[in-house]
Protein backbone atom coordinates (compact mmCIF):
# COMPACT_ATOMS: atom_id res chain seq x y z
CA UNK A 1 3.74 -40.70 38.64
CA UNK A 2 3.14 -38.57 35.44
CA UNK A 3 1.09 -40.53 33.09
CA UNK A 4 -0.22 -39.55 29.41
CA UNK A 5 -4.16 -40.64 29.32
CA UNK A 6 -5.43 -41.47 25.98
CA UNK A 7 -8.87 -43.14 24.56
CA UNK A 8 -8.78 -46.76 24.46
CA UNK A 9 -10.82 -46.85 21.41
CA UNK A 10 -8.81 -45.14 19.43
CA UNK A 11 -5.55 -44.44 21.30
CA UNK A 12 -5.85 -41.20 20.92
CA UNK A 13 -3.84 -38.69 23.72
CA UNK A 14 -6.57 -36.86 25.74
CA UNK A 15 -4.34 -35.25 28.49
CA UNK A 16 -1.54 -35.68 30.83
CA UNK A 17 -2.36 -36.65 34.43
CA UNK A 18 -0.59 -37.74 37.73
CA UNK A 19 -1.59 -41.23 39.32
CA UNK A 20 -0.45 -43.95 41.74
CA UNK A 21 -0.71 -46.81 39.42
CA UNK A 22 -0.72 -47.25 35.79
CA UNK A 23 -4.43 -48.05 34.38
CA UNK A 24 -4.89 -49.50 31.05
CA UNK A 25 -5.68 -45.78 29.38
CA UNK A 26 -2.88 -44.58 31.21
CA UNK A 27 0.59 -44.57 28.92
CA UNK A 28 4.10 -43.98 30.91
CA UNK A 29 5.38 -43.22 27.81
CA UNK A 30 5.62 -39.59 27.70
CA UNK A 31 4.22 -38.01 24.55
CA UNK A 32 7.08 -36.67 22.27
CA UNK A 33 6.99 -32.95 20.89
CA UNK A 34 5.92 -32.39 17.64
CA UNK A 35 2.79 -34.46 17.13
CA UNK A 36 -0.64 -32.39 16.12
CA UNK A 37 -2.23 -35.16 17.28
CA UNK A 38 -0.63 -37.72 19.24
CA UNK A 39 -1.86 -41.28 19.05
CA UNK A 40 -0.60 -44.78 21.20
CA UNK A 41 -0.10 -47.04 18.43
CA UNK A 42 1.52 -50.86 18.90
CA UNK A 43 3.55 -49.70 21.55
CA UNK A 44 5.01 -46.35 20.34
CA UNK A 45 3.78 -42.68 19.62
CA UNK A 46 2.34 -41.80 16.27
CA UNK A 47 0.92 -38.89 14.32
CA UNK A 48 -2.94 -39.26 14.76
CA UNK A 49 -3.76 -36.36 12.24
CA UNK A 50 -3.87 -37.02 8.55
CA UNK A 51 -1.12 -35.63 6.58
CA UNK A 52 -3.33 -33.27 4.52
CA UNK A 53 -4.84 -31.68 7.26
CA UNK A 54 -1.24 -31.15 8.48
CA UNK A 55 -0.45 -29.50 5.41
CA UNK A 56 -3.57 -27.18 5.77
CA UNK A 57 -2.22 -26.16 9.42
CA UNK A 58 0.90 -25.26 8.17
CA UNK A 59 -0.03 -23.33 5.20
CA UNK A 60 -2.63 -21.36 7.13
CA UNK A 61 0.36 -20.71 9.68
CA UNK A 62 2.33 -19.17 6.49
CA UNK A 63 -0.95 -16.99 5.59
CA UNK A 64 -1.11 -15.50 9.14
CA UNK A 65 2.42 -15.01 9.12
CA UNK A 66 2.15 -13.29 5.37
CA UNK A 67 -0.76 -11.05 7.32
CA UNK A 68 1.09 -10.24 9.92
CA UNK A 69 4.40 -9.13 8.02
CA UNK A 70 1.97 -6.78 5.51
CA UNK A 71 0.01 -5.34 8.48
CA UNK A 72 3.47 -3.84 9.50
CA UNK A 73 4.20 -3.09 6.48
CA UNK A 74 1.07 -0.35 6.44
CA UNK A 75 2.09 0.59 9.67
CA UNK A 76 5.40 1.48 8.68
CA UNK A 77 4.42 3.46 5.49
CA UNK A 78 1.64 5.32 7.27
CA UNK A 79 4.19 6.40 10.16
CA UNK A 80 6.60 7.73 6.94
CA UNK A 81 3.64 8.88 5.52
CA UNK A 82 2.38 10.93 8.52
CA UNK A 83 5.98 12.44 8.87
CA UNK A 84 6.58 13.14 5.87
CA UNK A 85 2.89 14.67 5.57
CA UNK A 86 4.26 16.75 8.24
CA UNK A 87 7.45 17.77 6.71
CA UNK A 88 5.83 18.88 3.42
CA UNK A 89 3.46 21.10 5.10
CA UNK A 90 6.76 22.61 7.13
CA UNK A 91 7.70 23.77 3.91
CA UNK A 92 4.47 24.71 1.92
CA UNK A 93 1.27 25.63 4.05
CA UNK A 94 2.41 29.30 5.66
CA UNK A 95 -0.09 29.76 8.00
CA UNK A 96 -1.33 27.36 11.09
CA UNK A 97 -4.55 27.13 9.76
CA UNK A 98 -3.62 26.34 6.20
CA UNK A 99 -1.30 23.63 7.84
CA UNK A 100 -4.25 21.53 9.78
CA UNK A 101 -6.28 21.95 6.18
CA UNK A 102 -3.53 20.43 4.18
CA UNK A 103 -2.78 18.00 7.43
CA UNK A 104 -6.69 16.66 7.43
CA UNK A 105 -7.04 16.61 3.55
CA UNK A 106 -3.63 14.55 3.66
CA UNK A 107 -4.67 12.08 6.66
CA UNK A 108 -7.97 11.23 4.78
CA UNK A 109 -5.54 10.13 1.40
CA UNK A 110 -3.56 7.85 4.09
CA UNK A 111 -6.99 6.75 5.74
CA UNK A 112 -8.74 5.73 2.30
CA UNK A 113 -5.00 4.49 1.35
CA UNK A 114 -4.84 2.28 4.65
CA UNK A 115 -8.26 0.92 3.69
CA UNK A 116 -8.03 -0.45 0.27
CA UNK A 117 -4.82 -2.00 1.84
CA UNK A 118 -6.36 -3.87 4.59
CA UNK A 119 -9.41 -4.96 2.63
CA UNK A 120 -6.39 -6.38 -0.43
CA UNK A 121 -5.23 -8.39 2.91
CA UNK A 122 -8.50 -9.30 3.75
CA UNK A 123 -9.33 -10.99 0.22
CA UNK A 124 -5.66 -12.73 0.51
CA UNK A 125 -6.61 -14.32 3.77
């Protein structure tokens, strides 16, 4: 049978395991969804971890996510950026060779751009 095995000091869950017979760190009680960390308390399943550091999980979660959502943000504006970099030197630079100057200047304005992006992110995070 499936058991949940916890720390009989503290009640603490420590893993799930399979077993013949129930031991006294063994819990048949399976361990409910939604706990950080789950805890055998008088009978029943509890939250083990203190509510502020639950608070601190959750708004670190929302800074990743905040990360995340501006790093494709960059992406997207240097992919327009790169085309339209492209399309203005369809129009302006006549020659091939005036084109990759004007390209290189352009793609080290989007690299230094890029950069003072990511390291804004970095102080955020």
């Amino acid at each position: 049978m499936r058991y949940a095995k916890i720390d009989i000091a503290t009640g603490i869950f420590i893993e799930d395991v399979l077993a013949d017979k129930q031991t006294p760190d063994l819990i048949a009680t399976a361990v409910p969804r939604g706990l950080y960390w789950p805890k055998w308390s008088n009978g029943q399943w509890v939250e083990g971890k203190p509510q502020v550091e639950i608070d601190a999980i959750k708004v670190a979660q929302v800074v990743v996510m905040q990360a995340e959502t501006n790093k494709r943000t960059i992406e997207e504006y240097l992919t327009t950026a790169i085309q339209t970099d492209k399309d203005y030197l369809a129009i302006t630079a006549p020659t091939a060779a005036q084109k990759e100057v004007q390209l290189n200047k352009l793609s080290r304005q989007n690299i230094r751009i890029m950069r003072l992006l990511l390291n804004k992110l970095d102080t955020v995070e």
